[in-house]
Protein backbone atom coordinates (compact mmCIF):
# COMPACT_ATOMS: atom_id res chain seq x y z
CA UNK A 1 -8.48 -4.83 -10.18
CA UNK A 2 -11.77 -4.40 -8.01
CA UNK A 3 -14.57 -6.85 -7.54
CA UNK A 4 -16.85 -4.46 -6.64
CA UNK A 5 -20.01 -6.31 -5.68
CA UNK A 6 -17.68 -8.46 -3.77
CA UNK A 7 -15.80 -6.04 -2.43
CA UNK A 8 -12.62 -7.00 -3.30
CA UNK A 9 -9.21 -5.54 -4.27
CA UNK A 10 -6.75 -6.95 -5.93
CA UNK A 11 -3.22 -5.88 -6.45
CA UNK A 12 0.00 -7.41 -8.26
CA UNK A 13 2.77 -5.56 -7.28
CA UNK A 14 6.30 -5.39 -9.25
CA UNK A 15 9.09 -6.46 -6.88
CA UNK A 16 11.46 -3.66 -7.59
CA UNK A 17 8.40 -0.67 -7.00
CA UNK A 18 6.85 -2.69 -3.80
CA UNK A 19 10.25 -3.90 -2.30
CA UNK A 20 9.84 -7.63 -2.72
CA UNK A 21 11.63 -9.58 0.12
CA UNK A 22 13.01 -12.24 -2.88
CA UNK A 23 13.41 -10.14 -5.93
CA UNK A 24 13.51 -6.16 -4.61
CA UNK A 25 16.75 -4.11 -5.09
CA UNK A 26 17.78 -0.64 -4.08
CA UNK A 27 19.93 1.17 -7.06
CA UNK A 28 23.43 1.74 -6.58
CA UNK A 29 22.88 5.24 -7.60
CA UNK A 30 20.97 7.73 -5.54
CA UNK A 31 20.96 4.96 -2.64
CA UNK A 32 19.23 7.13 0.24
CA UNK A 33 16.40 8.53 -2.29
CA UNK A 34 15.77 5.16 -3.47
CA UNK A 35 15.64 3.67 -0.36
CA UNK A 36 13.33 6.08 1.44
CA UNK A 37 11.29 6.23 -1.87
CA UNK A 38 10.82 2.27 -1.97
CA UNK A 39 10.30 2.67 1.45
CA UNK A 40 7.37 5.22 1.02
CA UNK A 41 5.77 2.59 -1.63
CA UNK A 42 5.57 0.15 1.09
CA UNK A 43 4.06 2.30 3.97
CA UNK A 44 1.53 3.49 1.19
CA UNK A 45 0.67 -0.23 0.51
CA UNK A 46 0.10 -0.67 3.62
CA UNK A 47 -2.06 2.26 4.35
CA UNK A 48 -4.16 1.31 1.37
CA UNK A 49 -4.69 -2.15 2.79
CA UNK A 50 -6.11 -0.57 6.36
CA UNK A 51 -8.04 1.92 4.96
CA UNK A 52 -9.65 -0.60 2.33
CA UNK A 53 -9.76 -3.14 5.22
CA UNK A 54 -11.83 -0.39 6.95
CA UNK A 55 -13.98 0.24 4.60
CA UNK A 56 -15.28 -3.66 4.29
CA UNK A 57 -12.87 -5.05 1.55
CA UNK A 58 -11.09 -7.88 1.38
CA UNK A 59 -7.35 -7.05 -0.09
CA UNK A 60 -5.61 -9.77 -2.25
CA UNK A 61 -2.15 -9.18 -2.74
CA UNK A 62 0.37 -10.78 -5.24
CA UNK A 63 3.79 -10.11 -6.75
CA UNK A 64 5.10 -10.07 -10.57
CA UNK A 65 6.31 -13.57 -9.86
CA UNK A 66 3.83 -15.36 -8.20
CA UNK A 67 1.81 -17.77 -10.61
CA UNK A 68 -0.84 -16.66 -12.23
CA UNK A 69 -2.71 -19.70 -12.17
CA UNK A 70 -2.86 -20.24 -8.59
CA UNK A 71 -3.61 -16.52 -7.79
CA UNK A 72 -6.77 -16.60 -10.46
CA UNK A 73 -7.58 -19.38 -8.46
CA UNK A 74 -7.19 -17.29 -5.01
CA UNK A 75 -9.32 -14.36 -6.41
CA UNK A 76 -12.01 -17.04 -7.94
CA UNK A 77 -11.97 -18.41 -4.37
CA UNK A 78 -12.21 -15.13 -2.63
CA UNK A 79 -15.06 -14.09 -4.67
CA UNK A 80 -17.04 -17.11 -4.24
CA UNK A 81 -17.23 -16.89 -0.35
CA UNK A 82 -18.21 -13.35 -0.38
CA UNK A 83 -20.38 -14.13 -3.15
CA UNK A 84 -22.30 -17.25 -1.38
CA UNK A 85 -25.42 -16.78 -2.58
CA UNK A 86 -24.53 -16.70 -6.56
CA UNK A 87 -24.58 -19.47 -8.57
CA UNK A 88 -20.59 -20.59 -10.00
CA UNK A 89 -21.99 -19.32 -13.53
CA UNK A 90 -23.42 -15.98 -12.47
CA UNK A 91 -20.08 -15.17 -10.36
CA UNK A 92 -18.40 -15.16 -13.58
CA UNK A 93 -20.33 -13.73 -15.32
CA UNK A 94 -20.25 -10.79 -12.63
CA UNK A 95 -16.38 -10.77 -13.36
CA UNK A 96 -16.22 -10.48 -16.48
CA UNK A 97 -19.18 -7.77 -16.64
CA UNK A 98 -16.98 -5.53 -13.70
CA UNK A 99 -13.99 -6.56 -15.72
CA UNK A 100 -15.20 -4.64 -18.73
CA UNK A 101 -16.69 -1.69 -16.79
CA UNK A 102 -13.66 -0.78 -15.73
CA UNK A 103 -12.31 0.19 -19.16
CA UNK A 104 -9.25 -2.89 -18.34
């Protein structure tokens, strides 16, 4: 999802496809391709995060099993400091209006 007045990025990536450290697991089957394609997921993530990092954005990250609650609450909080200047009411509003712009 992208915040894009706020310049934010946020991603919630599955533990098998990102290589959690907690959940992620390497198929018996086809173990080298697997692991170098995992592997390749990871350095891409990464690569995204500099290159967005570069560009001015803040990156928010989050796995598949992290609470939803609390990471709404990250993003909300996020938004809000790069967003001083906007009242609570109109930074929501600005989420929801990006939020439906982007066809999600």
């Amino acid at each position: 999802m992208l915040l894009t007045r706020a310049r934010i990025a946020v991603f919630v990536d599955g533990c098998f496809w990102h290589s959690c450290p907690e959940h992620g697991t390497t198929p018996s089957a086809n173990r080298t391709w697997w692991a170098e394609k995992l592997a390749a997921n990871v350095r891409r993530d990464r690569a995204t995060d500099e290159h967005l990092l570069e560009l001015g954005w803040l990156v928010l990250r989050f796995w598949e099993h992290d609470d939803p609650g609390i990471a709404a609450d990250l993003v909300v909080d996020a938004w809000r400091r790069r967003l001083p200047r906007l009242s609570p009411a109109a930074v929501v509003a600005g989420a929801r209006a990006e939020t439906i712009g982007s066809g999600s």
